[in-house]
Protein backbone atom coordinates (compact mmCIF):
# COMPACT_ATOMS: atom_id res chain seq x y z
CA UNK A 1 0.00 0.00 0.00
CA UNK A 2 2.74 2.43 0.91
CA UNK A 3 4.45 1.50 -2.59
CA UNK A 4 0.80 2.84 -4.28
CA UNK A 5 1.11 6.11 -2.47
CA UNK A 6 4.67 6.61 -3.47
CA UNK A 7 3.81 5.65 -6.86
CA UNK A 8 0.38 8.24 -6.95
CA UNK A 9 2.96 10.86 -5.39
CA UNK A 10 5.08 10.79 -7.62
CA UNK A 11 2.43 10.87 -10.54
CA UNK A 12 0.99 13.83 -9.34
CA UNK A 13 4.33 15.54 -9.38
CA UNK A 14 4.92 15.21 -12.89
CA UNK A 15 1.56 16.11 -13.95
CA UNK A 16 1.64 19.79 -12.17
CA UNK A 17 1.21 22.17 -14.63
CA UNK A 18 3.97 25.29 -15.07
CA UNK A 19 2.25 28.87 -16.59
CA UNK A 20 4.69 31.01 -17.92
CA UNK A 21 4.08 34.28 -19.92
CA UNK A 22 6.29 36.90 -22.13
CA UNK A 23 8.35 39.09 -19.69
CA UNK A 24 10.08 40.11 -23.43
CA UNK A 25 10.60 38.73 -26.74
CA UNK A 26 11.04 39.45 -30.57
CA UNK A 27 9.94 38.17 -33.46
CA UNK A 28 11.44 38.50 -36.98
CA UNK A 29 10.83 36.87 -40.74
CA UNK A 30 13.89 36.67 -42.94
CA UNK A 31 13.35 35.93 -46.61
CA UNK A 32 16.17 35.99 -49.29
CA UNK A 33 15.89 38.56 -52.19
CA UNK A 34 17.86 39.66 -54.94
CA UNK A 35 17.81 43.25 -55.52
CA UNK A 36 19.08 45.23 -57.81
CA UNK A 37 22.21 47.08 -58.18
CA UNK A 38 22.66 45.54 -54.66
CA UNK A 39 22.77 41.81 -55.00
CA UNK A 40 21.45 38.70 -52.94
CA UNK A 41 20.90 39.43 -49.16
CA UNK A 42 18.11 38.67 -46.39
CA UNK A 43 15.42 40.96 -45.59
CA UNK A 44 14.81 40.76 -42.22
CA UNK A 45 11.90 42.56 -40.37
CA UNK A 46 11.32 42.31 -36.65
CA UNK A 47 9.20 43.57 -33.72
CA UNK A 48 9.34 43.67 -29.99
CA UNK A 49 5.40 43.53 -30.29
CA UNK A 50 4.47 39.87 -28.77
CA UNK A 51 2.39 38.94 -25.89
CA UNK A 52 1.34 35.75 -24.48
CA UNK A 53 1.00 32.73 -22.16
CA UNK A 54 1.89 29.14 -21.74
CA UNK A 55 0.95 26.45 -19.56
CA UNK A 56 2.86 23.27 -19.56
CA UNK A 57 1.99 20.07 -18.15
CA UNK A 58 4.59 17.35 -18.98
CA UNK A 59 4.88 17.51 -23.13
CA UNK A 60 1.51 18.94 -23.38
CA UNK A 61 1.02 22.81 -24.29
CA UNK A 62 -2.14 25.34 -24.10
CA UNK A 63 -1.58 29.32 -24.69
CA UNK A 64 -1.55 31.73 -27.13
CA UNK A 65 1.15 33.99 -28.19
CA UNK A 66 0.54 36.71 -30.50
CA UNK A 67 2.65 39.07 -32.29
CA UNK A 68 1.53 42.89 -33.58
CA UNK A 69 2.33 42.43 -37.04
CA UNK A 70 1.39 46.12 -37.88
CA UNK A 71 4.94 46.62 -35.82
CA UNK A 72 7.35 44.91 -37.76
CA UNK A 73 9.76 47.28 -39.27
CA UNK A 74 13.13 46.47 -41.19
CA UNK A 75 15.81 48.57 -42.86
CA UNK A 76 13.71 49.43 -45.75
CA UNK A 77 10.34 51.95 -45.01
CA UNK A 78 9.00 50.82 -48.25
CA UNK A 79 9.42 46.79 -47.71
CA UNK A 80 7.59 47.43 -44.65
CA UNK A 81 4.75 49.46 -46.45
CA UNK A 82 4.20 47.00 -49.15
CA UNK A 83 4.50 43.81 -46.62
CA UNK A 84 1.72 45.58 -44.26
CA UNK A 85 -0.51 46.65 -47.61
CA UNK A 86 -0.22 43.48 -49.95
CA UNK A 87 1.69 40.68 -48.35
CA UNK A 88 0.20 40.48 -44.89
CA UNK A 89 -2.88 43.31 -44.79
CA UNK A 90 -2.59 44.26 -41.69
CA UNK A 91 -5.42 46.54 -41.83
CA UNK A 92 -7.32 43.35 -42.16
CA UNK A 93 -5.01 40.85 -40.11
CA UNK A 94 -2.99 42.72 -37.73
CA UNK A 95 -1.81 39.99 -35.95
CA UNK A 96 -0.65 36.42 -35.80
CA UNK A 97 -1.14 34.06 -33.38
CA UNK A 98 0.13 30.92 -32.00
CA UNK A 99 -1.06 28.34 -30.38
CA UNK A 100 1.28 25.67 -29.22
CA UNK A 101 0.14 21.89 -28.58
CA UNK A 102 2.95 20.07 -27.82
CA UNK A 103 6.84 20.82 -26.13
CA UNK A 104 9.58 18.43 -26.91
CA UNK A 105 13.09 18.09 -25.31
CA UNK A 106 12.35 19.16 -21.77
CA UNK A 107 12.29 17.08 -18.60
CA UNK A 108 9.38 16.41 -16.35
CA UNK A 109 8.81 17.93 -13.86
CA UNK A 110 10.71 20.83 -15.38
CA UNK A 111 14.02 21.96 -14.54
CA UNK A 112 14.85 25.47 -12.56
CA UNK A 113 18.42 25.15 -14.50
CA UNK A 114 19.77 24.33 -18.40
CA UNK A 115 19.84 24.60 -21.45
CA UNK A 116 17.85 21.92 -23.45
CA UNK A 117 16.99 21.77 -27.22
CA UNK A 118 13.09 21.67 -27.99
CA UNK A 119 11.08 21.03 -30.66
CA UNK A 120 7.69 23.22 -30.08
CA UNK A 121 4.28 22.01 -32.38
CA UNK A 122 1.28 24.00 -32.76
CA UNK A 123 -1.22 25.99 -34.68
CA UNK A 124 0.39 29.59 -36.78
CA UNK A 125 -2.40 31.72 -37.82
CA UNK A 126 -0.97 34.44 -40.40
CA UNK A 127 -3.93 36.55 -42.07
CA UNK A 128 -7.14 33.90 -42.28
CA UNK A 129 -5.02 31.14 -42.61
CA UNK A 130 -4.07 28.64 -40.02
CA UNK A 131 -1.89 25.88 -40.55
CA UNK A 132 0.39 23.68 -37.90
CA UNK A 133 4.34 24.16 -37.77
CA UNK A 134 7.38 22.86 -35.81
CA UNK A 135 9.59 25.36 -34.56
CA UNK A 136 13.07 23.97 -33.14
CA UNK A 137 15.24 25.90 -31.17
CA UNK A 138 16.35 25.61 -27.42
CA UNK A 139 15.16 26.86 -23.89
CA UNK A 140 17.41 28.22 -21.32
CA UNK A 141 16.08 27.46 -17.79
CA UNK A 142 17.37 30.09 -15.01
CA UNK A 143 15.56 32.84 -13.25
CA UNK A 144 13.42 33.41 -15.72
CA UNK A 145 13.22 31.16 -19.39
CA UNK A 146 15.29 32.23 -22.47
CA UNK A 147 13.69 30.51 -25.46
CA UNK A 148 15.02 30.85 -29.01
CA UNK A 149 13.18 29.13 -31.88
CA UNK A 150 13.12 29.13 -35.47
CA UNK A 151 10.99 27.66 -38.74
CA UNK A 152 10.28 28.18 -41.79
CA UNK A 153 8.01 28.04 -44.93
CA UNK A 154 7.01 28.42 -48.67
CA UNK A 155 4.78 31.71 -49.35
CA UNK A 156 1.64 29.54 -50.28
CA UNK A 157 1.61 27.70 -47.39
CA UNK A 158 -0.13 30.56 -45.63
CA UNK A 159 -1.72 32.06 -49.06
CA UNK A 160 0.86 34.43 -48.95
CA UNK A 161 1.91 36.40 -52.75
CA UNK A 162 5.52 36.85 -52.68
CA UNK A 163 6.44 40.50 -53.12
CA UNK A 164 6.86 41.41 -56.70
CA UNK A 165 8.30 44.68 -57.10
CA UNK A 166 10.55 46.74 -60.10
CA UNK A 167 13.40 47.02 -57.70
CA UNK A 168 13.48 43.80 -56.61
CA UNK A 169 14.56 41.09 -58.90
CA UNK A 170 13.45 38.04 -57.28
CA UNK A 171 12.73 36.43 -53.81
CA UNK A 172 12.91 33.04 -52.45
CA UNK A 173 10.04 31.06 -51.55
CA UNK A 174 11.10 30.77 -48.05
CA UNK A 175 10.22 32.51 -44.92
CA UNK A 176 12.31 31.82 -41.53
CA UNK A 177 10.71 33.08 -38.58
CA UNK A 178 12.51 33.55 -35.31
CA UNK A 179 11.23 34.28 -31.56
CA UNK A 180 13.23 34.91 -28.90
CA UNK A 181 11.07 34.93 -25.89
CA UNK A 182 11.94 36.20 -22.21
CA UNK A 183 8.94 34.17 -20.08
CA UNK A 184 8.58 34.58 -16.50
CA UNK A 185 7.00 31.67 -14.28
CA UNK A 186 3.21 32.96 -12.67
């Protein structure tokens, strides 16, 4: 009998769920374009604009993180105008959103120390789209949690025209997207 309540204590343990949210973070989308006069090169936008909240319980994952995409900015004021206009209409979609399911890589019950790679699945919503990614990266367990992740995508995946302008001779059909996320235990 003592053996069951050891067992059922331990159990119970590893099924407490963790909430953390964003103390910080910042997101940014790197896609490769030839322009020219200038050559090959990323364009890389980013945004200190996210929010959100994740509760953990052993490999499973509810929250919502969502990033202001009406903030991204990158070294070119007209990229970002014609990104916001055509690419991502922002006046109609100003945000995207996800919505992780699963965490993979981390130890239950989770660690207060370490650095561990992950491998984070869930739901991206980018205009009216949604579609499920991986993101892969690693978290960074101190005081607070230092998580880096990355993925990427082809344009149509998310209905998304690539830009097509005179100055710019062509661009990849890839997006990267990168977080790095701050998140403080509650």
């Amino acid at each position: 009998m003592r053996a069951l309540w050891v067992w059922m204590a331990v159990f119970s343990t590893l099924a407490l769920a963790q909430t953390f949210e964003v103390a910080s973070g910042e997101a940014r989308y790197r896609v490769r374009e030839e322009l020219l006069g200038v050559g090959v090169a990323d364009a890389v936008g980013a945004t200190k604009a996210v929010t959100g909240r994740v509760v953990l319980k052993g490999p499973e994952a509810q929250g919502e993180f969502v990033v202001d995409l009406r903030e991204l900015r990158s070294d070119q004021a007209r990229r970002d105008n014609y990104l916001r206009q055509n690419t991502l209409q922002t006046d109609r979609f100003p945000t995207a959103t996800f919505r992780p399911k699963r965490v993979e890589g981390l130890p239950n019950p989770l660690p207060r120390q370490g650095r561990y790679p992950v491998r984070v699945v869930g739901d991206l919503t980018l205009r009216d789209v949604t579609q499920e990614v991986v993101w892969e990266g690693e978290a960074v367990f101190g005081e607070e949690v230092r998580v880096s992740l990355k993925t990427e995508f082809p344009f149509e995946r998310f209905r998304l025209v690539q830009p097509r302008v005179p100055v710019v001779l062509g661009v990849e059909n890839r997006i990267r997207l990168e977080v790095e996320l701050t998140l403080r235990r509650l």
